[in-house]
C-alpha atoms as a PDB file:
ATOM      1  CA  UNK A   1       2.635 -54.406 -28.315  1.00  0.00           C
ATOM      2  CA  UNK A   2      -0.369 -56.437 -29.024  1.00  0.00           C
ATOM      3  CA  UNK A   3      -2.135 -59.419 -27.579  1.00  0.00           C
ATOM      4  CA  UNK A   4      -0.173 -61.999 -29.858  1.00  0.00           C
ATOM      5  CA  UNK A   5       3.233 -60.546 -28.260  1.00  0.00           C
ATOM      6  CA  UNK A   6       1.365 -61.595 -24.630  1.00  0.00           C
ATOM      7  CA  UNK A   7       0.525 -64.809 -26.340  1.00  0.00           C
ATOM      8  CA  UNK A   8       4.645 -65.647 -27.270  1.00  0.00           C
ATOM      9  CA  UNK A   9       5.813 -64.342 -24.383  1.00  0.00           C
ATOM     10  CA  UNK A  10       3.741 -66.474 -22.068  1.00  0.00           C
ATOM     11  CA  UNK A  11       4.521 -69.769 -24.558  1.00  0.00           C
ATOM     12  CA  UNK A  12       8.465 -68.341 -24.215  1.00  0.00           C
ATOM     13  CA  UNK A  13       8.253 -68.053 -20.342  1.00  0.00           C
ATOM     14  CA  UNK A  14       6.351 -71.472 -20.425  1.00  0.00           C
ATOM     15  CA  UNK A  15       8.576 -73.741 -22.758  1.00  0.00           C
ATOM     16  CA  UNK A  16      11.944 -71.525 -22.703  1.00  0.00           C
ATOM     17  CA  UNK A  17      13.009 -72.314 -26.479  1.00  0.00           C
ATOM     18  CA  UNK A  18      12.704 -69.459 -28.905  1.00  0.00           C
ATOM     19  CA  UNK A  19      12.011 -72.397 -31.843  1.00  0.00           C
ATOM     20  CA  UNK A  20       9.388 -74.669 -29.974  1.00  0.00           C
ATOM     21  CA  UNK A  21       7.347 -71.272 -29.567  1.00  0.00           C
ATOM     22  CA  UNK A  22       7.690 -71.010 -33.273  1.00  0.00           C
ATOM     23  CA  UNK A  23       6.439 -73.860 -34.321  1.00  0.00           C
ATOM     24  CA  UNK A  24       3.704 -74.030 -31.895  1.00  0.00           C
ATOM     25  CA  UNK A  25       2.533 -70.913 -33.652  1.00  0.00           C
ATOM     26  CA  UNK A  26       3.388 -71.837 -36.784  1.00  0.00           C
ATOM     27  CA  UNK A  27       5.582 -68.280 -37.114  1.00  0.00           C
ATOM     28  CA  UNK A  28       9.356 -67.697 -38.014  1.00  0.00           C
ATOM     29  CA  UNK A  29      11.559 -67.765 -35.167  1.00  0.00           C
ATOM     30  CA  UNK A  30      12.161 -63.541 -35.668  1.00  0.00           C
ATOM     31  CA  UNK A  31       8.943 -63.259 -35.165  1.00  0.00           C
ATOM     32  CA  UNK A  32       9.126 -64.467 -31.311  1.00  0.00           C
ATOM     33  CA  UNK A  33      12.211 -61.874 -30.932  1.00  0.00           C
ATOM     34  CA  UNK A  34      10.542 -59.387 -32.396  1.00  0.00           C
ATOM     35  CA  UNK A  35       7.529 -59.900 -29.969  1.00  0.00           C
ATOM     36  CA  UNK A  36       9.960 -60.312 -26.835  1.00  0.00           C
ATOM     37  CA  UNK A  37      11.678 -57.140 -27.951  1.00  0.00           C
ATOM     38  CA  UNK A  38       8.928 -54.799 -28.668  1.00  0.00           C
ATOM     39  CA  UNK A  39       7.884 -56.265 -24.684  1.00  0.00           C
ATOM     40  CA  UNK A  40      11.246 -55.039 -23.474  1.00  0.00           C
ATOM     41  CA  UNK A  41      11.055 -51.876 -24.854  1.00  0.00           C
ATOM     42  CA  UNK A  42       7.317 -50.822 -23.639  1.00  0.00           C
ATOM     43  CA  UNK A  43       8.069 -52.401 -20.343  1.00  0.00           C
ATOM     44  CA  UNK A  44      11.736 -50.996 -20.118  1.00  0.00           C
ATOM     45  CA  UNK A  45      12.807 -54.085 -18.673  1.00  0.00           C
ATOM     46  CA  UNK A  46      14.877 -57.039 -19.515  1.00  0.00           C
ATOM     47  CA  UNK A  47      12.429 -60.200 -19.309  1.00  0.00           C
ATOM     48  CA  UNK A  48      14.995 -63.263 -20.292  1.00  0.00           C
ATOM     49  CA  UNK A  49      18.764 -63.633 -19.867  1.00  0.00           C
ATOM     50  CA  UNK A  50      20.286 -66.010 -22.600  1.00  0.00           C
ATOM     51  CA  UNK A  51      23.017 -68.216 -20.344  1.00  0.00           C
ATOM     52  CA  UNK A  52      25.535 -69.371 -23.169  1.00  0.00           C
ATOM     53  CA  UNK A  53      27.281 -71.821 -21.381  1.00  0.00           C
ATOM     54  CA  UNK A  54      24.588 -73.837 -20.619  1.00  0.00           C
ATOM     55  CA  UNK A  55      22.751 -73.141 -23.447  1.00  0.00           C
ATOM     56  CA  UNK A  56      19.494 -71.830 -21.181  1.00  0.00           C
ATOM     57  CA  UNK A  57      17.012 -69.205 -21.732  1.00  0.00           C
ATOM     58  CA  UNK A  58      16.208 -67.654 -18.623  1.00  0.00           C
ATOM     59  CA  UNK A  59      13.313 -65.730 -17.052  1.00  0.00           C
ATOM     60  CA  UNK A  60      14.494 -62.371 -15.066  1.00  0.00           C
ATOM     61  CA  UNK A  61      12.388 -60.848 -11.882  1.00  0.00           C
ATOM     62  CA  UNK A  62      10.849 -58.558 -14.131  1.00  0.00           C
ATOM     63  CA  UNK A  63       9.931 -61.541 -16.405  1.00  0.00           C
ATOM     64  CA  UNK A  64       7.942 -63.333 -13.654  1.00  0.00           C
ATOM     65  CA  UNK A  65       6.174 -60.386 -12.814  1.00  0.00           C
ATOM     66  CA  UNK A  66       4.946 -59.349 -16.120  1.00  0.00           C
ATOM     67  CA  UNK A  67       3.995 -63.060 -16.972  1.00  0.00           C
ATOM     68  CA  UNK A  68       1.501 -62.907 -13.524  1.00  0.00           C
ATOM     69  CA  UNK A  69      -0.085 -60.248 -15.448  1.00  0.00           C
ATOM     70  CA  UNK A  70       0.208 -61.552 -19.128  1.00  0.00           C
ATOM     71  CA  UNK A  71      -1.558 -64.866 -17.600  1.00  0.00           C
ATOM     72  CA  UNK A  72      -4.611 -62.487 -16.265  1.00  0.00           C
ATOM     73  CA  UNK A  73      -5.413 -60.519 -19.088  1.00  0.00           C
ATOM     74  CA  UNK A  74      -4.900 -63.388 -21.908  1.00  0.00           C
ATOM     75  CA  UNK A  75      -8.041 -65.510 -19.082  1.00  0.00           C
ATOM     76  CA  UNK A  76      -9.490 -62.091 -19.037  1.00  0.00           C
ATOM     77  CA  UNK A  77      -9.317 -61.660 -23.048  1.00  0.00           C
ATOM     78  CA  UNK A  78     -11.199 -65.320 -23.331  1.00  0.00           C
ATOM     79  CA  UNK A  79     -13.622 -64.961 -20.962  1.00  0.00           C
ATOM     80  CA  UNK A  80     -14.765 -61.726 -22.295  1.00  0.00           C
ATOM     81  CA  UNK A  81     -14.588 -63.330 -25.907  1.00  0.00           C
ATOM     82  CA  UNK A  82     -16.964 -66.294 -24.380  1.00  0.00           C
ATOM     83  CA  UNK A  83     -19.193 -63.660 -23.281  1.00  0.00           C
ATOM     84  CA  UNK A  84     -19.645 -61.940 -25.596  1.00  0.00           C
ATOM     85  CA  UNK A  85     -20.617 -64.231 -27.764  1.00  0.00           C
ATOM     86  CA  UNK A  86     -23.491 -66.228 -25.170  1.00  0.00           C
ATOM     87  CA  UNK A  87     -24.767 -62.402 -24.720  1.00  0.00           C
ATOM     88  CA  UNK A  88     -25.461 -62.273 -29.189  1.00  0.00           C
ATOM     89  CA  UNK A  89     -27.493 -65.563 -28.190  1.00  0.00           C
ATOM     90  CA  UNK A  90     -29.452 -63.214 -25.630  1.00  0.00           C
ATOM     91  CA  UNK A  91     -29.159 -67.386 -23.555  1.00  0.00           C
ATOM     92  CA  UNK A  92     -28.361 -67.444 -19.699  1.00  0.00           C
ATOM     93  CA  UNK A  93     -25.685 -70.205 -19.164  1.00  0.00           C
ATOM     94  CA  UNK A  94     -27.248 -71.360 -15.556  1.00  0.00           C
ATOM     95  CA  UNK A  95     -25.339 -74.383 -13.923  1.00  0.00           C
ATOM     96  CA  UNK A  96     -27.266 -76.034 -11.835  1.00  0.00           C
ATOM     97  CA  UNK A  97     -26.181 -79.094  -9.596  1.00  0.00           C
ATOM     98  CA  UNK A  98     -28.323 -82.125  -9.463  1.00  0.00           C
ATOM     99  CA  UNK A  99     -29.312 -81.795  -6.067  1.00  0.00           C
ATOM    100  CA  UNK A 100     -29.965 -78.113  -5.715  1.00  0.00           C
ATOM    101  CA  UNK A 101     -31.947 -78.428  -9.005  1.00  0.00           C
ATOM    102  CA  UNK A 102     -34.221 -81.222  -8.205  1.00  0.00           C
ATOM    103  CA  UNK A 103     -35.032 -79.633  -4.717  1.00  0.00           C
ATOM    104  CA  UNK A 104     -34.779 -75.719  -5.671  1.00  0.00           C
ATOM    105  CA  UNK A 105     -35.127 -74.603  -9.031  1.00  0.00           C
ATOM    106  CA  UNK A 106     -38.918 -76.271  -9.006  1.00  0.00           C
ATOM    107  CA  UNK A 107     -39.560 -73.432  -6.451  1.00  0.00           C
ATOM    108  CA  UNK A 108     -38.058 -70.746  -9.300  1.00  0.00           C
ATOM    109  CA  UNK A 109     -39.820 -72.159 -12.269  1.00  0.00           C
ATOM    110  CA  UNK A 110     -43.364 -70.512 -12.099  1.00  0.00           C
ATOM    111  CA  UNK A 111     -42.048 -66.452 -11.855  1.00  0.00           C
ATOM    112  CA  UNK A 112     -39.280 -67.476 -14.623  1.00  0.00           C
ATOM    113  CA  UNK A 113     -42.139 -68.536 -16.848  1.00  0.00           C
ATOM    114  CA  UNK A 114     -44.372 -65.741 -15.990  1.00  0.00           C
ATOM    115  CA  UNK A 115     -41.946 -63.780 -16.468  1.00  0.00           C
ATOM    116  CA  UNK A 116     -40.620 -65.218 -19.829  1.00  0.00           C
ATOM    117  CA  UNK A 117     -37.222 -66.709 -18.598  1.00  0.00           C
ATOM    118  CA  UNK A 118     -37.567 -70.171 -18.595  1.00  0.00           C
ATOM    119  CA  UNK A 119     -37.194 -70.701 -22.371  1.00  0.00           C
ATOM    120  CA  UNK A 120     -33.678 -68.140 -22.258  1.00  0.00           C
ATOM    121  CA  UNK A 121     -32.040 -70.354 -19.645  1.00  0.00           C
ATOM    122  CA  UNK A 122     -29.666 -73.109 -21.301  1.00  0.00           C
ATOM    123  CA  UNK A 123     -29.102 -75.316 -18.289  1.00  0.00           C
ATOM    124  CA  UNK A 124     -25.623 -77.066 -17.340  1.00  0.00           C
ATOM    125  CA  UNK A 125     -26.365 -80.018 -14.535  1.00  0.00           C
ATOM    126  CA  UNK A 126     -23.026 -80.551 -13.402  1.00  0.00           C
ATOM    127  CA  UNK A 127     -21.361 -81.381  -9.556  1.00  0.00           C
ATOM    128  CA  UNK A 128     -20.811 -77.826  -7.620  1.00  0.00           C
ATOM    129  CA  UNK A 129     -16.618 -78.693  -8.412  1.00  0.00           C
ATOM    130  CA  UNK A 130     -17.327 -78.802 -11.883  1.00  0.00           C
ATOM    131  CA  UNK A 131     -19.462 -76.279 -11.990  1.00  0.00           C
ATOM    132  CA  UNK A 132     -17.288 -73.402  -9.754  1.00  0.00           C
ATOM    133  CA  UNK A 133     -14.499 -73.798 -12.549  1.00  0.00           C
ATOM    134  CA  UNK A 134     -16.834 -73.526 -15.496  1.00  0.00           C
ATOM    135  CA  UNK A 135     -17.548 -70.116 -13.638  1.00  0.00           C
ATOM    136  CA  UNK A 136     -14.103 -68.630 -13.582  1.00  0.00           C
ATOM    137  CA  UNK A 137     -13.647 -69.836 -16.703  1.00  0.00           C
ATOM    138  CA  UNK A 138     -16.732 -67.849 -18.283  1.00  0.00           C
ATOM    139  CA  UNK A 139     -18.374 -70.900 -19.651  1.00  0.00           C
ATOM    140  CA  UNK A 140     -21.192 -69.866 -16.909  1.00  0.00           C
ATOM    141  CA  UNK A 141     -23.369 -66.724 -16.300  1.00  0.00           C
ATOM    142  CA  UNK A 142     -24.936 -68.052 -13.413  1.00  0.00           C
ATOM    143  CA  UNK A 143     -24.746 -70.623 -10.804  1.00  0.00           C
ATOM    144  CA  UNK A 144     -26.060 -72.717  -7.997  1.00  0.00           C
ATOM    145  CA  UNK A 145     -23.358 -73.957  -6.129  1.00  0.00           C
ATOM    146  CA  UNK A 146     -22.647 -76.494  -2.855  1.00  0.00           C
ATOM    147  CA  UNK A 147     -20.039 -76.170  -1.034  1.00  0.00           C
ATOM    148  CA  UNK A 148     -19.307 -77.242   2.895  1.00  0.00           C
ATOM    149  CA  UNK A 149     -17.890 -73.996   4.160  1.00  0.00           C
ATOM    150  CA  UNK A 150     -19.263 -70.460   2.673  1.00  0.00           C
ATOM    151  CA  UNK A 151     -17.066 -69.901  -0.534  1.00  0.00           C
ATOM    152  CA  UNK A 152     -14.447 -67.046  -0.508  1.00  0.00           C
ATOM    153  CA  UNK A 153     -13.831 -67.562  -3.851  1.00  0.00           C
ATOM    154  CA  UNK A 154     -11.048 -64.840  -5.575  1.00  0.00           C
ATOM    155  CA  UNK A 155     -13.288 -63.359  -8.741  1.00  0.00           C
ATOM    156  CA  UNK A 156     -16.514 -64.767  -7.620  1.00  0.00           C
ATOM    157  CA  UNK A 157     -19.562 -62.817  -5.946  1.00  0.00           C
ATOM    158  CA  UNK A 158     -21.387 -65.371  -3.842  1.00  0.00           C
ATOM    159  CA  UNK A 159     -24.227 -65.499  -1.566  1.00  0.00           C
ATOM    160  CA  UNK A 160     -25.579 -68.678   0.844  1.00  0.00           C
ATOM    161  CA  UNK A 161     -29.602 -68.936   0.646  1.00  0.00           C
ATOM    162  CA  UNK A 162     -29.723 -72.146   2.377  1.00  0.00           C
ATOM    163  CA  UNK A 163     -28.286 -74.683   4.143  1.00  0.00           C
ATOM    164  CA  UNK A 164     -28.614 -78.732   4.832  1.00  0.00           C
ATOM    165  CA  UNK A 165     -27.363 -81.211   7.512  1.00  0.00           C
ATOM    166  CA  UNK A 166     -25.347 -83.953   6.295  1.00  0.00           C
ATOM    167  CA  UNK A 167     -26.914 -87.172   7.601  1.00  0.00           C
ATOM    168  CA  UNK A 168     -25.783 -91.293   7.392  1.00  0.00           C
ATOM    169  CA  UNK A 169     -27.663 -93.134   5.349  1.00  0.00           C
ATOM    170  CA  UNK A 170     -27.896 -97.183   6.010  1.00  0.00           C
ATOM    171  CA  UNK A 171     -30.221 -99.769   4.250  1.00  0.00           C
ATOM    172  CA  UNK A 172     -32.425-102.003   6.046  1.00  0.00           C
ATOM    173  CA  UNK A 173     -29.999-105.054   7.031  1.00  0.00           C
ATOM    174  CA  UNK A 174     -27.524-102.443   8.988  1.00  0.00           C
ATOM    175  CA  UNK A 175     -27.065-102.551  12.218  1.00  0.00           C
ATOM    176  CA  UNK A 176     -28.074 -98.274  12.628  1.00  0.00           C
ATOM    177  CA  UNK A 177     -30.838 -98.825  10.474  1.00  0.00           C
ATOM    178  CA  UNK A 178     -33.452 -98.590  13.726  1.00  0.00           C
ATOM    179  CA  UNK A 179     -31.227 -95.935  15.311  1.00  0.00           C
ATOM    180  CA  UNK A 180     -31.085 -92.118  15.391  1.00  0.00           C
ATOM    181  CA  UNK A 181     -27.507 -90.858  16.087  1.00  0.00           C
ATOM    182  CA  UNK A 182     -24.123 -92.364  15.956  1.00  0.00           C
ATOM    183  CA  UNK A 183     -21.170 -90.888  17.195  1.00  0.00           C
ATOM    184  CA  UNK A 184     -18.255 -89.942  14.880  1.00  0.00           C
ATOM    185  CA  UNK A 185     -15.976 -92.600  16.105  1.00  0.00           C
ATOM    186  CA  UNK A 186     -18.339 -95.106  14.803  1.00  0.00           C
ATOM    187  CA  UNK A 187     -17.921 -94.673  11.089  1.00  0.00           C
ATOM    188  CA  UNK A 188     -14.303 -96.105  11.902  1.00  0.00           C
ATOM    189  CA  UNK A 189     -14.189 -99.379   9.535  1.00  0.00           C
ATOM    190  CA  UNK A 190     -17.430 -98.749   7.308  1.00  0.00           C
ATOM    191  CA  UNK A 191     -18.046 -98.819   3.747  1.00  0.00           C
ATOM    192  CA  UNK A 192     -18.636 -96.150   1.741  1.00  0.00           C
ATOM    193  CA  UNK A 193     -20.684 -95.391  -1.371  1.00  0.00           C
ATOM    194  CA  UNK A 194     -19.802 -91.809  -2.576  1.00  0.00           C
ATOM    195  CA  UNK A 195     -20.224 -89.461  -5.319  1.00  0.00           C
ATOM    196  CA  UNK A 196     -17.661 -88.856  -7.564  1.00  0.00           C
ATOM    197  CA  UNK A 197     -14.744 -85.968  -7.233  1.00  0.00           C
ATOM    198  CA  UNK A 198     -17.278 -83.291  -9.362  1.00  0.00           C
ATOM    199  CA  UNK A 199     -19.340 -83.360  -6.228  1.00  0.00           C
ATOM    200  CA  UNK A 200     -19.069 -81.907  -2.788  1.00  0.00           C
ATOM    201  CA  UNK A 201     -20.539 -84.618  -1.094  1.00  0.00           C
ATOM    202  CA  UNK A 202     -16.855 -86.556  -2.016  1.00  0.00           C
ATOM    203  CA  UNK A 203     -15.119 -83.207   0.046  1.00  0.00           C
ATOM    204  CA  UNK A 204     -17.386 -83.642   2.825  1.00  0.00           C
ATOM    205  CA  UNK A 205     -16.591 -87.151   3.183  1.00  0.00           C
ATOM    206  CA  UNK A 206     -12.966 -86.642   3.224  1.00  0.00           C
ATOM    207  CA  UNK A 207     -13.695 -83.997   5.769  1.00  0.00           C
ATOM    208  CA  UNK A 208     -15.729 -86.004   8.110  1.00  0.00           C
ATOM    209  CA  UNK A 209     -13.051 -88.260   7.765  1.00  0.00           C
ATOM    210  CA  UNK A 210     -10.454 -86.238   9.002  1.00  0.00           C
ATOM    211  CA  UNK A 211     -12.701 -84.968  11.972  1.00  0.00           C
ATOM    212  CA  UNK A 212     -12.936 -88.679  13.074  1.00  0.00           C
ATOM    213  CA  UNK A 213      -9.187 -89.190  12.160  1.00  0.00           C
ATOM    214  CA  UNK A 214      -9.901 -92.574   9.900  1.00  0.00           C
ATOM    215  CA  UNK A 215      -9.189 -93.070   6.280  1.00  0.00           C
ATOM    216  CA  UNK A 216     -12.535 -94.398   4.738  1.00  0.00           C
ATOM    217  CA  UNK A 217     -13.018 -97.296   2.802  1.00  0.00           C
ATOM    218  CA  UNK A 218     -14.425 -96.148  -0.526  1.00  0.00           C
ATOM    219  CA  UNK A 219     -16.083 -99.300  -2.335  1.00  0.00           C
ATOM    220  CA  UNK A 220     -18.097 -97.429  -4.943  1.00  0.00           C
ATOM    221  CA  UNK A 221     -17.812 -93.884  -6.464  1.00  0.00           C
ATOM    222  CA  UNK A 222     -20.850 -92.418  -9.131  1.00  0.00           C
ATOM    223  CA  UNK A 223     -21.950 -89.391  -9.999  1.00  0.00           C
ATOM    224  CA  UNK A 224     -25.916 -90.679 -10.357  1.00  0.00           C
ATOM    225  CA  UNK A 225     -27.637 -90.452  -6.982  1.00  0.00           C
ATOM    226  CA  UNK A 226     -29.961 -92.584  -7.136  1.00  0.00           C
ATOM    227  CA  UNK A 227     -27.692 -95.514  -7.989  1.00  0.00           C
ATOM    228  CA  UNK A 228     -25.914 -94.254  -4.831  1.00  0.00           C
ATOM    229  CA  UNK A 229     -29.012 -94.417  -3.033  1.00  0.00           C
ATOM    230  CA  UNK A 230     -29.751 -97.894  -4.239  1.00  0.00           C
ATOM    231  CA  UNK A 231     -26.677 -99.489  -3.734  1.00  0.00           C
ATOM    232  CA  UNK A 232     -27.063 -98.404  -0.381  1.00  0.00           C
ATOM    233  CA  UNK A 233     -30.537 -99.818  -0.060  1.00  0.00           C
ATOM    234  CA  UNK A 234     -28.679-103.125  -1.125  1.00  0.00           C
ATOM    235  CA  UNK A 235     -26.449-102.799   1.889  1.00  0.00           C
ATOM    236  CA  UNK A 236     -23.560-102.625  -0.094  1.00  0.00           C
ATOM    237  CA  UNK A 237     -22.434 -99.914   2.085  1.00  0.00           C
ATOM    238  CA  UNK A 238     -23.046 -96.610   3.962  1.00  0.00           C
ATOM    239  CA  UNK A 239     -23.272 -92.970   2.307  1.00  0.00           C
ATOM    240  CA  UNK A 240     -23.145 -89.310   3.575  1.00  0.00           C
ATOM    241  CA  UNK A 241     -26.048 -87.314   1.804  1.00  0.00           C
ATOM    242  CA  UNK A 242     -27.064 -83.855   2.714  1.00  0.00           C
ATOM    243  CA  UNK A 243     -30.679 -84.129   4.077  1.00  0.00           C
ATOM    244  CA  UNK A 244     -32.365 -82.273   1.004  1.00  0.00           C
ATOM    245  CA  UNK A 245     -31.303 -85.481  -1.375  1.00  0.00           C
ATOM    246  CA  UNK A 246     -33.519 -87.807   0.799  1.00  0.00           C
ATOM    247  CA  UNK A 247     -36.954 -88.384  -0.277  1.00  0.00           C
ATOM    248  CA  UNK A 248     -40.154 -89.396   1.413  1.00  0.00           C
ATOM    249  CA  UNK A 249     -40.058 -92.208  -1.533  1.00  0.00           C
ATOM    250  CA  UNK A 250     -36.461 -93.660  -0.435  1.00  0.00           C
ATOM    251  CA  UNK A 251     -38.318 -95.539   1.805  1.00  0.00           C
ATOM    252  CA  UNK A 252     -35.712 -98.448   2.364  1.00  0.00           C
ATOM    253  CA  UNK A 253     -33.058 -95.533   3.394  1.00  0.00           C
ATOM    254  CA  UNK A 254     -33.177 -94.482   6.892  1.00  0.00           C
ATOM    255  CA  UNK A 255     -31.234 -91.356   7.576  1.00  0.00           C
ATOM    256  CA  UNK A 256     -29.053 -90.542  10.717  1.00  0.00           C
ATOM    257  CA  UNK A 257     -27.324 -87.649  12.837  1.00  0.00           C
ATOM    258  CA  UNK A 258     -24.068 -87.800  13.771  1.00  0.00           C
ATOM    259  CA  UNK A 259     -23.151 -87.133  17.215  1.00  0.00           C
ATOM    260  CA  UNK A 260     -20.131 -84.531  16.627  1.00  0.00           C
ATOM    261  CA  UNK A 261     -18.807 -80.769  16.537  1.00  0.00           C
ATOM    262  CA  UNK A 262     -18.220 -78.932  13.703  1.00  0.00           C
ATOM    263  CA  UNK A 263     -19.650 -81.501  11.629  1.00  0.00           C
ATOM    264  CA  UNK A 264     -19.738 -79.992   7.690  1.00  0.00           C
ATOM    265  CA  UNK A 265     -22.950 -78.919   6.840  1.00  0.00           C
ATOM    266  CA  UNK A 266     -24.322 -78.871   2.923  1.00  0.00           C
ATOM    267  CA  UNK A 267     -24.204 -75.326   2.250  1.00  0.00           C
ATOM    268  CA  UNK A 268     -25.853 -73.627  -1.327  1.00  0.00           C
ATOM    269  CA  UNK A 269     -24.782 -69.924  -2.511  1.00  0.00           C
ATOM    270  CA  UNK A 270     -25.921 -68.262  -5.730  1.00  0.00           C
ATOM    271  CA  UNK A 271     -22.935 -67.201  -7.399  1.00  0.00           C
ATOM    272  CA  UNK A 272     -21.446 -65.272 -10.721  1.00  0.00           C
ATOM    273  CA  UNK A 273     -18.044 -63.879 -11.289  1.00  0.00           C
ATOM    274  CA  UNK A 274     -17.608 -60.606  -9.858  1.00  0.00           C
ATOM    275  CA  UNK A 275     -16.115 -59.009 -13.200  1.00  0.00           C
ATOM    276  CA  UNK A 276     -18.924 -59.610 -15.137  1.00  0.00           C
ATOM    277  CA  UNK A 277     -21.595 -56.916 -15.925  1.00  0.00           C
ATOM    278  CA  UNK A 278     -25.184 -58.898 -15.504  1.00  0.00           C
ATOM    279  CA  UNK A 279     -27.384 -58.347 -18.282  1.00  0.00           C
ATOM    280  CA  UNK A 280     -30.857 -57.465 -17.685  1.00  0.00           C
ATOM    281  CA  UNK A 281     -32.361 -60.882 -17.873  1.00  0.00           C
ATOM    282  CA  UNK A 282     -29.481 -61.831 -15.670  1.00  0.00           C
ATOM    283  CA  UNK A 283     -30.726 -59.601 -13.380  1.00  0.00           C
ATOM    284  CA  UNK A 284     -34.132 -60.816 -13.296  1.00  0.00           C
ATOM    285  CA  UNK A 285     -33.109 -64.464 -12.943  1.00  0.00           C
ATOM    286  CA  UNK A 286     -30.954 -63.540  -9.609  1.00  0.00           C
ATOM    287  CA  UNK A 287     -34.152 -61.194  -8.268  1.00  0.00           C
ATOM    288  CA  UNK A 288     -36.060 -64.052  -9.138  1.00  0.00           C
ATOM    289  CA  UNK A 289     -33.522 -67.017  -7.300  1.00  0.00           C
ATOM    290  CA  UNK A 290     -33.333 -64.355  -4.487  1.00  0.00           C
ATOM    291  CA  UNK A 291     -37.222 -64.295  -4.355  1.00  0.00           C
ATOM    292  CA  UNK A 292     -37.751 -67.788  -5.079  1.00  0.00           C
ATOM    293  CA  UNK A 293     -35.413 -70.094  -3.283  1.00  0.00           C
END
């Protein structure tokens, strides 16, 4: 039993033809039975059923189980492959969302250069989504992540540090633009500028939405902010930003509460995957976020 005879059986359990596995290895067709055999035999258990009349290859009970596992130790295999080789680099893989970085990671920056972290940190700026699968997929050490409810994330140790109202945003010719607080009913019928699916601020909309029972009308989707910001400026609609994304300088926005219970909240954890062993600069950079932020 080795790794490859995980690799064909999961391909076999996947695609169900003895000779497509083949050739997507680029092996002889005995060399999948072989593999499925040697399976059989450690696991004393019969893992596919050959049905003649129809010509299928089927997966048994004991197939299905072993394949939950298979699935888990081939991620496991390549994530520990990934770091193993960022940890030869002696390079932090930090993803950082736009947002959190602009307004956090400023407050981080002096102790990691005193303390001679700043140049080890190789910096992903990705949307929270994007970055939480980047994460489980060991293509991050370290993140930053938003999220509107605390993440319970399955393989991932997380903490919140902070946390942000949500707040309407409106350009000068609106009619909320002299107001402070609209009620959720309100938002019934508005446009919507939004940030892409890589970004929570998309979920939060869709959850707002679904508090107010309405379907809203998206007219513009991005993933830069500030051409959010300006096309709301332009009045070309209305956008939900958390409160930490609004500047002193966006001086044509003007920012409101909404009237409502359980209204989502922008909520930022520190996270890393809980199987990984930190190094010791990882270490530092979390006693420094924890110290920092």
């Amino acid at each position: 039993m080795n790794i490859k005879d995980f690799k064909y059986f999961n391909a076999l359990v996947e695609n169900k033809n003895f000779s497509i596995v083949a050739q997507q290895f680029n092996v002889s067709q005995p060399t999948i039975t072989m593999a499925i055999k040697r399976l059989e035999e450690e696991f004393d258990a019969k893992l596919f059923i050959r049905n003649q009349s129809h010509k299928e290859l089927l997966v048994t009970e004991a197939g299905h189980q072993l394949y939950a596992h298979t699935t888990n130790i081939l991620k496991e295999i390549t994530i520990a492959k990934k770091e193993l080789q960022i940890a030869k680099q002696h390079k932090i893989i930090f993803g950082l969302p736009p947002i959190i970085g602009t307004y956090y990671f400023p407050m981080a920056t002096p102790e990691l250069l005193r303390q001679g972290l700043l140049n080890k940190l190789t910096i992903i700026s990705k949307g929270s989504i994007i970055c939480r699968k980047m994460l489980l997929a060991g293509d991050l050490d370290i993140a930053l992540l938003g999220s509107i409810e605390p993440i319970t994330q399955p393989g991932l140790i997380t903490e919140v540090f902070a946390k942000s109202p949500l707040k309407i945003i409106v350009g000068p010719g609106h009619p909320w633009y002299h107001r402070k607080k609209i009620t959720l009913s309100e938002l019934k019928g508005q446009k919507f500028i939004t940030q892409n699916e890589s970004y929570i601020h998309n979920q939060a909309l869709q959850q707002v939405a679904k508090l107010g029972h309405f379907h809203p009308e998206i007219v513009v989707k991005t993933d830069n902010i500030n051409i959010l910001k300006a096309l709301v400026s332009e009045n070309i609609g209305i956008g939900l930003l958390t409160e930490i994304a609004i500047k002193e300088t966006d001086q044509q926005l003007h920012a409101l509460d909404v009237d409502a219970e359980d209204f989502p909240a922008f909520i930022m954890s520190i996270a890393y995957r809980a199987q990984h062993i930190l190094t010791k600069q990882q270490q530092q950079l979390l006693e420094i976020l924890h110290t920092s932020i």
